[in-house]
C-alpha atoms as a PDB file:
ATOM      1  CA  UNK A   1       0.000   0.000   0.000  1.00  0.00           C
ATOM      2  CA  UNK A   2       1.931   3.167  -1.399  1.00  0.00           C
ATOM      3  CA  UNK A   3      -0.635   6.243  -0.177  1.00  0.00           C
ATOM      4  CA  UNK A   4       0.884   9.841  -2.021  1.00  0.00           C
ATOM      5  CA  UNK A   5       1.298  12.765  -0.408  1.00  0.00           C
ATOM      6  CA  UNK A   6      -1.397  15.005   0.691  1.00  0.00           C
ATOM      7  CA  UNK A   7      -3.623  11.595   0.557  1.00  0.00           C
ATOM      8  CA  UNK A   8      -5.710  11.142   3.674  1.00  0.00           C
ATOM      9  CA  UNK A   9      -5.655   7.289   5.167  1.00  0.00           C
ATOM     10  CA  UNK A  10      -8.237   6.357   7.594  1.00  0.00           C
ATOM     11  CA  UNK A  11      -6.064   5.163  11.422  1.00  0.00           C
ATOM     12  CA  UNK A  12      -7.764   3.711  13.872  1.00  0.00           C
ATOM     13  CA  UNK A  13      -6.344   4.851  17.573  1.00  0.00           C
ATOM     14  CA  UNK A  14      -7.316   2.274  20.294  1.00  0.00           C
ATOM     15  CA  UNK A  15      -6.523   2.320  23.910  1.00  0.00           C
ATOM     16  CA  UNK A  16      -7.384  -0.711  25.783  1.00  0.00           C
ATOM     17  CA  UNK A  17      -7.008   0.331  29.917  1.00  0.00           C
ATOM     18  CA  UNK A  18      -6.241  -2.694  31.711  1.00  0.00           C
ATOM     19  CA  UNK A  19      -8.357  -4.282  34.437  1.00  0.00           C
ATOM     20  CA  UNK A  20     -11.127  -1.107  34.322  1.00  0.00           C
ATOM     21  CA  UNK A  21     -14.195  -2.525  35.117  1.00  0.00           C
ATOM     22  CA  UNK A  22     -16.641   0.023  34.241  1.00  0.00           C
ATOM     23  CA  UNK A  23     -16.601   3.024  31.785  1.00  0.00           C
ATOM     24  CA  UNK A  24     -15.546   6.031  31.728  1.00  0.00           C
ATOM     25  CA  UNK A  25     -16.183   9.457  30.154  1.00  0.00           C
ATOM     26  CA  UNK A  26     -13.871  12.223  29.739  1.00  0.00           C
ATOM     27  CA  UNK A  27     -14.270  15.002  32.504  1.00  0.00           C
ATOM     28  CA  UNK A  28     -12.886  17.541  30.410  1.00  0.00           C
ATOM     29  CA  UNK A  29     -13.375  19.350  27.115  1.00  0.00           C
ATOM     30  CA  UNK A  30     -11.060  17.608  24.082  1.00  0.00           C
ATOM     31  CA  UNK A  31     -10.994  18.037  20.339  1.00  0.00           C
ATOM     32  CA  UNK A  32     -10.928  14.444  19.615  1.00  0.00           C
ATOM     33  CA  UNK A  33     -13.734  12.015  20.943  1.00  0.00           C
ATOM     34  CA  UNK A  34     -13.145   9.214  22.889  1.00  0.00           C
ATOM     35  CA  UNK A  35     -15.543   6.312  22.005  1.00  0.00           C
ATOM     36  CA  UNK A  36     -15.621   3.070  24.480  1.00  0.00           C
ATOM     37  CA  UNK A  37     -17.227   0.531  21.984  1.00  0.00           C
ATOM     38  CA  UNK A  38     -15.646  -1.572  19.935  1.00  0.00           C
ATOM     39  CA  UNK A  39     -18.576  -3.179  17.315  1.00  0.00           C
ATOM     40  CA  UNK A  40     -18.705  -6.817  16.393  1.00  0.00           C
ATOM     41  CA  UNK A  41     -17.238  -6.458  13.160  1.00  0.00           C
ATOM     42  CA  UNK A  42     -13.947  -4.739  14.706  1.00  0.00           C
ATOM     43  CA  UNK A  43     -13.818  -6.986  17.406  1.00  0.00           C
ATOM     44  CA  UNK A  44     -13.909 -10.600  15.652  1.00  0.00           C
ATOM     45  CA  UNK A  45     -11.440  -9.373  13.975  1.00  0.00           C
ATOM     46  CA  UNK A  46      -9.204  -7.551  16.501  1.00  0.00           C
ATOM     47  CA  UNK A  47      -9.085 -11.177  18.236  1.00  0.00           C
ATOM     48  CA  UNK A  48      -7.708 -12.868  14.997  1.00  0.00           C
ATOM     49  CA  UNK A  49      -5.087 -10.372  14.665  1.00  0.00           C
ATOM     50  CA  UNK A  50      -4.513  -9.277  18.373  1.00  0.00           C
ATOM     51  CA  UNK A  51      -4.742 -12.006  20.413  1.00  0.00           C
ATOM     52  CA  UNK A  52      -2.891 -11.019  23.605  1.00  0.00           C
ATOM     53  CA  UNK A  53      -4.402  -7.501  23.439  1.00  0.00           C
ATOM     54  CA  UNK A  54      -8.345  -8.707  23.414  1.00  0.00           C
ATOM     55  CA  UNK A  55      -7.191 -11.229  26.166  1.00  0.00           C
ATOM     56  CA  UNK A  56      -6.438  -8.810  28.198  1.00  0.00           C
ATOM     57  CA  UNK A  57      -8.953  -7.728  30.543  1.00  0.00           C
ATOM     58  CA  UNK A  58     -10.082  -3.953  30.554  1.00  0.00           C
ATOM     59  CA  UNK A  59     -12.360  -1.558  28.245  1.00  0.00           C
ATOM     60  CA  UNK A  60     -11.145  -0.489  24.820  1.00  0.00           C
ATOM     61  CA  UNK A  61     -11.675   3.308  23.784  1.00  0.00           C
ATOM     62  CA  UNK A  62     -11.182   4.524  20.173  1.00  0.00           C
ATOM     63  CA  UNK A  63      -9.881   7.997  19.945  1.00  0.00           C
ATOM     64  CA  UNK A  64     -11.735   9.865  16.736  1.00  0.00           C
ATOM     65  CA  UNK A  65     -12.034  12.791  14.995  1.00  0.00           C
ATOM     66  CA  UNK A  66     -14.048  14.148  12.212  1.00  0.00           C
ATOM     67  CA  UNK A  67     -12.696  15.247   9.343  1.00  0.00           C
ATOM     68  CA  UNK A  68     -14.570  15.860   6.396  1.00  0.00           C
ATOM     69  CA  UNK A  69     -17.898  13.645   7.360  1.00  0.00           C
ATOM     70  CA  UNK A  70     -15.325  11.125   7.624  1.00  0.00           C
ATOM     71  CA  UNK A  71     -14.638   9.573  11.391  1.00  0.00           C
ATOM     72  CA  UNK A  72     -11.889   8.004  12.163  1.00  0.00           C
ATOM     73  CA  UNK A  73      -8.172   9.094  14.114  1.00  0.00           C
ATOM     74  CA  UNK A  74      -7.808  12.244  11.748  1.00  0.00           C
ATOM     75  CA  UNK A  75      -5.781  14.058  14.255  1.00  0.00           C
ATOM     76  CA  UNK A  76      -2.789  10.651  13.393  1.00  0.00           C
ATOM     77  CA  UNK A  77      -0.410  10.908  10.718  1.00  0.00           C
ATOM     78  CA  UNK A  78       2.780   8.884   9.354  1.00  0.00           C
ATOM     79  CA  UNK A  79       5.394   9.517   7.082  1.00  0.00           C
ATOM     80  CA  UNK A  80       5.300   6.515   4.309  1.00  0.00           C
ATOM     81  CA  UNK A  81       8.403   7.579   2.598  1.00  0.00           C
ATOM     82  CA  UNK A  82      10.489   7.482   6.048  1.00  0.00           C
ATOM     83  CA  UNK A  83      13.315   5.145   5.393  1.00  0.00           C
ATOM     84  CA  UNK A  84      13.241   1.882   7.717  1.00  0.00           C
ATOM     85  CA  UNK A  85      17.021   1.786   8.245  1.00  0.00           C
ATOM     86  CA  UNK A  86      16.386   4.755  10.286  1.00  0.00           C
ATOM     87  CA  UNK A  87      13.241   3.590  12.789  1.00  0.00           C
ATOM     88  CA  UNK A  88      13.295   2.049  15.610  1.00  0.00           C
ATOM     89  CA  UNK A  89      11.965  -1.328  14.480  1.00  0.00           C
ATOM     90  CA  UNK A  90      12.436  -4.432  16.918  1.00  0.00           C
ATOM     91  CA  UNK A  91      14.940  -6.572  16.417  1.00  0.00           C
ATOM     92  CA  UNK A  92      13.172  -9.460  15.777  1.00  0.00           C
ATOM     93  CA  UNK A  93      11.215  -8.183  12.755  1.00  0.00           C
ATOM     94  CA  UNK A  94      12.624 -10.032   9.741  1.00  0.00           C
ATOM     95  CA  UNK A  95       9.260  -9.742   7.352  1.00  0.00           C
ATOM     96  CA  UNK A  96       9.755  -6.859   5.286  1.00  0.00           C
ATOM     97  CA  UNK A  97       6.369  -6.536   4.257  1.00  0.00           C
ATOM     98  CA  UNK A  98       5.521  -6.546   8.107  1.00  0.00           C
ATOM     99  CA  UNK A  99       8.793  -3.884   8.445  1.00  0.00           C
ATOM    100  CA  UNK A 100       6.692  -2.068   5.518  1.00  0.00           C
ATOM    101  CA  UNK A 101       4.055  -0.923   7.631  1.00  0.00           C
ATOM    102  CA  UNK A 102       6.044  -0.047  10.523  1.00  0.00           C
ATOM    103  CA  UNK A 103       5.781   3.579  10.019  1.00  0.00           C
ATOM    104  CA  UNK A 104       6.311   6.828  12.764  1.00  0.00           C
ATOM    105  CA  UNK A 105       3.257   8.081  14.430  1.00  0.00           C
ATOM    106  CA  UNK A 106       2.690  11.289  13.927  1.00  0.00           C
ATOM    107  CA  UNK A 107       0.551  13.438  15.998  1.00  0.00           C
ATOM    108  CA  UNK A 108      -0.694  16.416  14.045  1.00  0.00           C
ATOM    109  CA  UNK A 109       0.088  19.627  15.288  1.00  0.00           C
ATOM    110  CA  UNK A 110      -2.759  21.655  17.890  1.00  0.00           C
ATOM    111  CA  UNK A 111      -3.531  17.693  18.831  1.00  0.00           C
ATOM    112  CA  UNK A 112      -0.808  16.708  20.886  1.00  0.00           C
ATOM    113  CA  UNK A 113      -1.839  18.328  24.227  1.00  0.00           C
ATOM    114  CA  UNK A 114      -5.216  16.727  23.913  1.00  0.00           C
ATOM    115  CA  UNK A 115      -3.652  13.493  23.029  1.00  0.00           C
ATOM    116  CA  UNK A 116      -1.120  13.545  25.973  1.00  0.00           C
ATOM    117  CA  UNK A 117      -4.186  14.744  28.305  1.00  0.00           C
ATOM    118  CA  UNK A 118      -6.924  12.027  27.241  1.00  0.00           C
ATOM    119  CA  UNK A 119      -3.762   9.021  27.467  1.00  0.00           C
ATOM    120  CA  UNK A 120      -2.725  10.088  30.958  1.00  0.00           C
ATOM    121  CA  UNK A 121      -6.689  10.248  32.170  1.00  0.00           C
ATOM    122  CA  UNK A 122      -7.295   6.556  30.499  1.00  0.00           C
ATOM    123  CA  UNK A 123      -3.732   5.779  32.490  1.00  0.00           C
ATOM    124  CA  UNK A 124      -5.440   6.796  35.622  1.00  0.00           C
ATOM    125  CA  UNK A 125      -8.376   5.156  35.624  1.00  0.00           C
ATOM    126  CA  UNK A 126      -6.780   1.712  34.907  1.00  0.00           C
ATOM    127  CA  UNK A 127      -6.387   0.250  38.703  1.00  0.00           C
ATOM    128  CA  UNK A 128      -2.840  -0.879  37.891  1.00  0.00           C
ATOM    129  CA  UNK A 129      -2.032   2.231  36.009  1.00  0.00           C
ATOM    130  CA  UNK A 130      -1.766   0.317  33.039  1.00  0.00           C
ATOM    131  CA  UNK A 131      -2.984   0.879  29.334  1.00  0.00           C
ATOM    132  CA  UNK A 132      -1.932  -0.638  25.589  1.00  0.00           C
ATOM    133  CA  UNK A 133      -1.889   1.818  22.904  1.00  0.00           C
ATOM    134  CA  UNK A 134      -2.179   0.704  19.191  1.00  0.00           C
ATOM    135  CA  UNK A 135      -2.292   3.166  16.972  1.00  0.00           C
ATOM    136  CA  UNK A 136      -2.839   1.399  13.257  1.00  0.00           C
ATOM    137  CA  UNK A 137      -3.627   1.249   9.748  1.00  0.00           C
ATOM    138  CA  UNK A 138      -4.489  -1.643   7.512  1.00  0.00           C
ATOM    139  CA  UNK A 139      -1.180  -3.629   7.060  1.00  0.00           C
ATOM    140  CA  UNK A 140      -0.173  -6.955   7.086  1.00  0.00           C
ATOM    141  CA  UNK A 141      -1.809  -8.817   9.867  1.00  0.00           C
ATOM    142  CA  UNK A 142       0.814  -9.103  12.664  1.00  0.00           C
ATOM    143  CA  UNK A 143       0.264  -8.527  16.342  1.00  0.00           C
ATOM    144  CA  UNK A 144       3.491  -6.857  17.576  1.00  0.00           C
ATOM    145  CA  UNK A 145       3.811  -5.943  21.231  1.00  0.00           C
ATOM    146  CA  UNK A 146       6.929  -3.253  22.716  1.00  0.00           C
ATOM    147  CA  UNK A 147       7.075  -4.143  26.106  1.00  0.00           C
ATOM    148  CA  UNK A 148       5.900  -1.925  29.108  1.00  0.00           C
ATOM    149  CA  UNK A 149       7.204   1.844  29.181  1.00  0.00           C
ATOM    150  CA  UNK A 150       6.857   4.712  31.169  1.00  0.00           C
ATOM    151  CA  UNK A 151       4.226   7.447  30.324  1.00  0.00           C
ATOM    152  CA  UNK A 152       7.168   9.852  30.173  1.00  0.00           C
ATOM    153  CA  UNK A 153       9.295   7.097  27.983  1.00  0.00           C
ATOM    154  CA  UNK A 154       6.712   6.884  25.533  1.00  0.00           C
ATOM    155  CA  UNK A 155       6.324  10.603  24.922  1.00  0.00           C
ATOM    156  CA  UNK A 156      10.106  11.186  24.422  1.00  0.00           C
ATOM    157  CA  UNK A 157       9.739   7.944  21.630  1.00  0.00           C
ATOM    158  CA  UNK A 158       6.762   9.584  20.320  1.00  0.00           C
ATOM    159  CA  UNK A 159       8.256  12.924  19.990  1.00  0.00           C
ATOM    160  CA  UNK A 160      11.625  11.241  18.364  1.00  0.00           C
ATOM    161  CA  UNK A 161       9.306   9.768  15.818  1.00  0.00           C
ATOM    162  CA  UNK A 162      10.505   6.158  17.011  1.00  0.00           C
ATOM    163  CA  UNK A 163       6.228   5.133  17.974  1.00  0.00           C
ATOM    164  CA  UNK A 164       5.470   3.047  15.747  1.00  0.00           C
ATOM    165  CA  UNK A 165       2.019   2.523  13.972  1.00  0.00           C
ATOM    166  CA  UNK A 166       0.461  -1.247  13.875  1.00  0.00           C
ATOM    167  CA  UNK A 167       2.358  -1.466  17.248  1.00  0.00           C
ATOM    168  CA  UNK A 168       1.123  -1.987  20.548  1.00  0.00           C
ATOM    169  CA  UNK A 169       2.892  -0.146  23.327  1.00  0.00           C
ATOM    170  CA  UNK A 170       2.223  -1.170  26.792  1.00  0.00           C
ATOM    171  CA  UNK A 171       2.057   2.280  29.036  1.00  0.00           C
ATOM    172  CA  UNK A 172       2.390   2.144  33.047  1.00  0.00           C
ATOM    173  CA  UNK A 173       2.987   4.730  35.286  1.00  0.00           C
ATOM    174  CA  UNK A 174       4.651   3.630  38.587  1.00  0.00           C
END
């Protein structure tokens, strides 16, 4: 999948928060929307492709914007020409076509405070602090899992462009 510059691609932004038993709403104003369902559709097949992340018990939330008429993680972007050499890929990826769709996450600009706010809310209301952050696109089906980071940690990577879409990131605060 080669998308051109200036072409839009629908991302999906999904935060599962470990162990939370009931949901939540945001208690502040944001520019994206936080939705806590997941439908059928996107589940069946979230649990052929991720099966350690719908294991894991806790709510999902998909982070969405409008754009357009259009809803999806508009606020997300990547850079498709960024050479692989230079990302942060784990070591164990040999697939290229898998390596293919490891691209940066990019969070658009006037989006990243509202990004960094609604992440370290969903942190907080996880009773182990914990949440798993996949931020994807339609690639090659491959459930890839970084190991847990700090809050902190992650923003750094995610500011290096080293966050990786079709990635899940496992977020705790201590």
């Amino acid at each position: 999948m080669l998308i051109e510059r200036g072409e839009s691609m629908p991302y999906d932004f999904n935060v599962l928060v470990v162990n939370q038993r009931e949901k939540t709403i945001l208690p502040f104003s944001s520019s994206i929307s936080v939705l806590n369902e997941i439908d059928d559709e996107d589940g069946k097949r979230y649990h052929t492709i991720y099966p350690f992340m719908t294991q894991t018990s806790g709510i999902w939330y998909s982070l969405i914007k409008e754009d357009d008429g259009v809803v999806y993680a508009s606020f997300c972007d990547s850079d498709f020409e960024h050479v692989q050499e230079d990302t942060a890929l784990p070591y164990w990826m040999k697939d290229e076509d898998v390596k293919y769709h490891l691209t940066p996450l990019i969070i658009k600009k006037g989006y990243e405070e509202d990004v960094v706010k609604i992440i370290s809310y969903l942190i907080e209301q996880s009773p182990i602090k914990t949440v798993m952050l996949l931020a994807r696109y339609q690639s090659e089906d491959r459930e890839i899992i970084c190991g847990v980071i700090s809050p902190e940690e992650f923003w750094t990577l995610l500011g290096q462009g080293k966050v990786l879409f079709n990635t899940c990131y496992i977020i705790r605060k201590e």
